[in-house]
Protein backbone atom coordinates (compact mmCIF):
# COMPACT_ATOMS: atom_id res chain seq x y z
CA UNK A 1 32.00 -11.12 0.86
CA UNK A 2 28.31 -10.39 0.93
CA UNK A 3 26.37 -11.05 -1.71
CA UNK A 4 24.46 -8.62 -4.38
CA UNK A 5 21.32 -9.67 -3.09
CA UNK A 6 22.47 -9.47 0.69
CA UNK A 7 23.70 -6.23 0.08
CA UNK A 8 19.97 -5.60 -1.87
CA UNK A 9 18.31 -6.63 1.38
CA UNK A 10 20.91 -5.07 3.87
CA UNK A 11 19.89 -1.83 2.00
CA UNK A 12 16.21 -2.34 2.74
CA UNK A 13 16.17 -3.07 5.82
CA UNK A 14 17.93 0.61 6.50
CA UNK A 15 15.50 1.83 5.16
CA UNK A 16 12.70 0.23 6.77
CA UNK A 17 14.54 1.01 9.79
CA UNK A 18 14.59 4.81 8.52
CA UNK A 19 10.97 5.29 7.61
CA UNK A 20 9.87 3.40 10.68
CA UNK A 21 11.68 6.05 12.87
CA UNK A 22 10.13 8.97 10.41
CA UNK A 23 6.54 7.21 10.85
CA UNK A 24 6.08 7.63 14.78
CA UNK A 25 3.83 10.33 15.10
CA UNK A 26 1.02 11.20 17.65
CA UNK A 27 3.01 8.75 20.40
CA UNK A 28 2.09 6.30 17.84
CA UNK A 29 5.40 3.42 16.77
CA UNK A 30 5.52 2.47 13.33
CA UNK A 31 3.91 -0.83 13.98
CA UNK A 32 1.11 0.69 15.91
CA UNK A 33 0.58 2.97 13.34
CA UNK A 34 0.24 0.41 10.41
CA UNK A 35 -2.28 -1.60 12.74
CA UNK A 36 -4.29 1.03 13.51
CA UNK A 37 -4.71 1.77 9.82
CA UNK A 38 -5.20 -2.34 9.12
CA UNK A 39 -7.93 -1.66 11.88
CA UNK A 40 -9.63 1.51 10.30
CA UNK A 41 -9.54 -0.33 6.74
CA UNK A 42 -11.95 -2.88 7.83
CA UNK A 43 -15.53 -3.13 8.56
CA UNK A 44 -17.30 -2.12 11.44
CA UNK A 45 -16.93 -4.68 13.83
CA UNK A 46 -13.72 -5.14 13.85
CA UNK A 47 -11.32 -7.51 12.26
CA UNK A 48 -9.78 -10.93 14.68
CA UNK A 49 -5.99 -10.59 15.26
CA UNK A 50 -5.40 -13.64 13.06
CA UNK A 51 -7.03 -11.76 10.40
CA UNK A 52 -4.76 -8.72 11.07
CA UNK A 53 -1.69 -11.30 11.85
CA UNK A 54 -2.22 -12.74 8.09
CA UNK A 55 -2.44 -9.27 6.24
CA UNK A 56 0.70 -7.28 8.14
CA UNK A 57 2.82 -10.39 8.06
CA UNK A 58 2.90 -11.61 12.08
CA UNK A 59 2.05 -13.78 13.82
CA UNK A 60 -1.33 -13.98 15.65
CA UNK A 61 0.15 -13.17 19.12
CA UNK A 62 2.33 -10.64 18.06
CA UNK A 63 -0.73 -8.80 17.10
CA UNK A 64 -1.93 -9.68 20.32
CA UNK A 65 0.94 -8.15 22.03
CA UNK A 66 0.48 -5.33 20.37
CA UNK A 67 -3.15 -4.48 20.61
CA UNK A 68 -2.73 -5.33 24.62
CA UNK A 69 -1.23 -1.39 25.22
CA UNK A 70 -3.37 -0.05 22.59
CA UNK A 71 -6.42 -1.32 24.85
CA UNK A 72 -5.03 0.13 27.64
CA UNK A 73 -4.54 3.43 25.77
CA UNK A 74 -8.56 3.52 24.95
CA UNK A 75 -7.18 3.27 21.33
CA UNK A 76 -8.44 -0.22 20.46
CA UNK A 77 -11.00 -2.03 21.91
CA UNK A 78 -11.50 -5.74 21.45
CA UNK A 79 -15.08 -7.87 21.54
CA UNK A 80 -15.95 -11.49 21.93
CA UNK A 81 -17.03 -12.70 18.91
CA UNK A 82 -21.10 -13.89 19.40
CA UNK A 83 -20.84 -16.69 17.15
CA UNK A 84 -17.47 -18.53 18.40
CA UNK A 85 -16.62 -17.65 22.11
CA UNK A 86 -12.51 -18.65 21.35
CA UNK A 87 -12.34 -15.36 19.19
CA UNK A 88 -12.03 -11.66 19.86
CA UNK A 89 -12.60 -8.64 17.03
CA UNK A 90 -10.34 -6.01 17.69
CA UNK A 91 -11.51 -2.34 16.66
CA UNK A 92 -10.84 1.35 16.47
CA UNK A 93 -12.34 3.21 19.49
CA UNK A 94 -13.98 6.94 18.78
CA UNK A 95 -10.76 8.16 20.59
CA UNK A 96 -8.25 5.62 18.25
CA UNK A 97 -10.25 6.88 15.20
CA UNK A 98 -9.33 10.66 15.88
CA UNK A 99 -5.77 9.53 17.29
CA UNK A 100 -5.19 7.88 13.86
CA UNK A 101 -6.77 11.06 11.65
CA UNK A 102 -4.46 13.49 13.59
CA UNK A 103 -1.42 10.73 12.93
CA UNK A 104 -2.44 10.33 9.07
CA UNK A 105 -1.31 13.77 8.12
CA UNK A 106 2.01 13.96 9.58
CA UNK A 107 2.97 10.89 9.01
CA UNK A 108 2.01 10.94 5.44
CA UNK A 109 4.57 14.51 5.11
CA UNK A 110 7.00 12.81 6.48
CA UNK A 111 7.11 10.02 3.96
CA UNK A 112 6.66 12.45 1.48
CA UNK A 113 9.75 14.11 3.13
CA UNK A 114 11.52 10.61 2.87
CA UNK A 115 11.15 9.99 -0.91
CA UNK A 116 11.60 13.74 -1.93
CA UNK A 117 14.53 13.12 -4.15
CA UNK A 118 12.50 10.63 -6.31
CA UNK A 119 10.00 11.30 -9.10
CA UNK A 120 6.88 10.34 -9.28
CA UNK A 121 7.56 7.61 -11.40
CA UNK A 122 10.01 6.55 -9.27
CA UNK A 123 7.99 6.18 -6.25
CA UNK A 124 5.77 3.82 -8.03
CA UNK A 125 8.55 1.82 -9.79
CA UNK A 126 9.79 1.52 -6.09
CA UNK A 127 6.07 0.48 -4.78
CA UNK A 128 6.24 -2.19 -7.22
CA UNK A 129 9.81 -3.41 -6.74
CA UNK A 130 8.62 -3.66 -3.59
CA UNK A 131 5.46 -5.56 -4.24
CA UNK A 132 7.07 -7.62 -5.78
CA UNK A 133 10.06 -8.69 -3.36
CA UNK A 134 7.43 -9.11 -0.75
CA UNK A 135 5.07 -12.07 -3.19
C-alpha cells in the first residue's frame, strides 16, 4: 500500500499534469511556455541553455531540444557567444516576444480558472508548500 507521501506526490503530479494541459496557449506546450518566459526574464542578450537548464530544472540538452523547434518557429533565436566560441545565448525574437505577450494573458486566466476554489491565502500557502517541496 502506497505511502502518505507517495500518495502526496501521486497527487501532484495530477496536477502538474492538469495545469500543464490548461497552460498551452498560442500553439505554445507548457514547457515552451515556461522557457519562453525564463527567456523574456533575462537580459538582453540572451541567457546559455545551461543557464536556462539550471533554473527550470533540466538538463542542458533538454533545453537544447527544446529551443531547436522554437528556432525554427522564428520564436527563439540563438547567438555564438563572442567571448567563448563552445557557447550559444539563446533569446526571444521580436516575433517570440509578441507570441509570448498574446500567450501571457490567457494562460494566466486559465490558472486563475484552475485555483478558483481557493482563497487567496490559499494560493500562497500552496506557492509555498510548493517552494518548499521543490528546495
Amino acid at each position: 500500500m502506497p505511502t502518505d507521501a507517495i500518495e502526496t506526490l501521486l497527487a501532484l503530479a495530477h496536477a502538474h499534469a492538469v495545469a500543464a494541459r490548461a497552460l498551452e496557449v498560442q500553439g505554445l506546450s507548457f514547457g515552451e511556455l515556461r522557457l519562453l518566459l525564463a527567456l523574456r526574464a533575462s537580459h538582453p542578450g540572451g541567457r546559455r541553455p545551461t543557464e536556462l537548464a539550471r533554473d527550470l530544472e533540466l538538463t542542458p540538452s533538454g533545453v537544447t531540444r527544446a529551443l531547436l523547434p522554437l528556432e525554427k518557429r522564428g520564436i527563439v533565436e540563438r547567438e555564438r557567444d563572442p567571448g567563448d566560441a563552445r557557447a550559444s545565448h539563446a533569446k526571444l525574437t521580436a516575433a517570440g516576444a509578441t507570441l509570448l505577450d498574446d500567450a501571457v494573458g490567457p494562460a494566466a486566466e486559465r490558472a486563475a480558472r484552475l485555483l478558483r476554489r481557493l482563497s487567496v491565502g490559499q494560493t500562497k500557502q500552496l506557492q509555498r508548500l510548493l517552494e518548499e517541496v521543490g528546495r
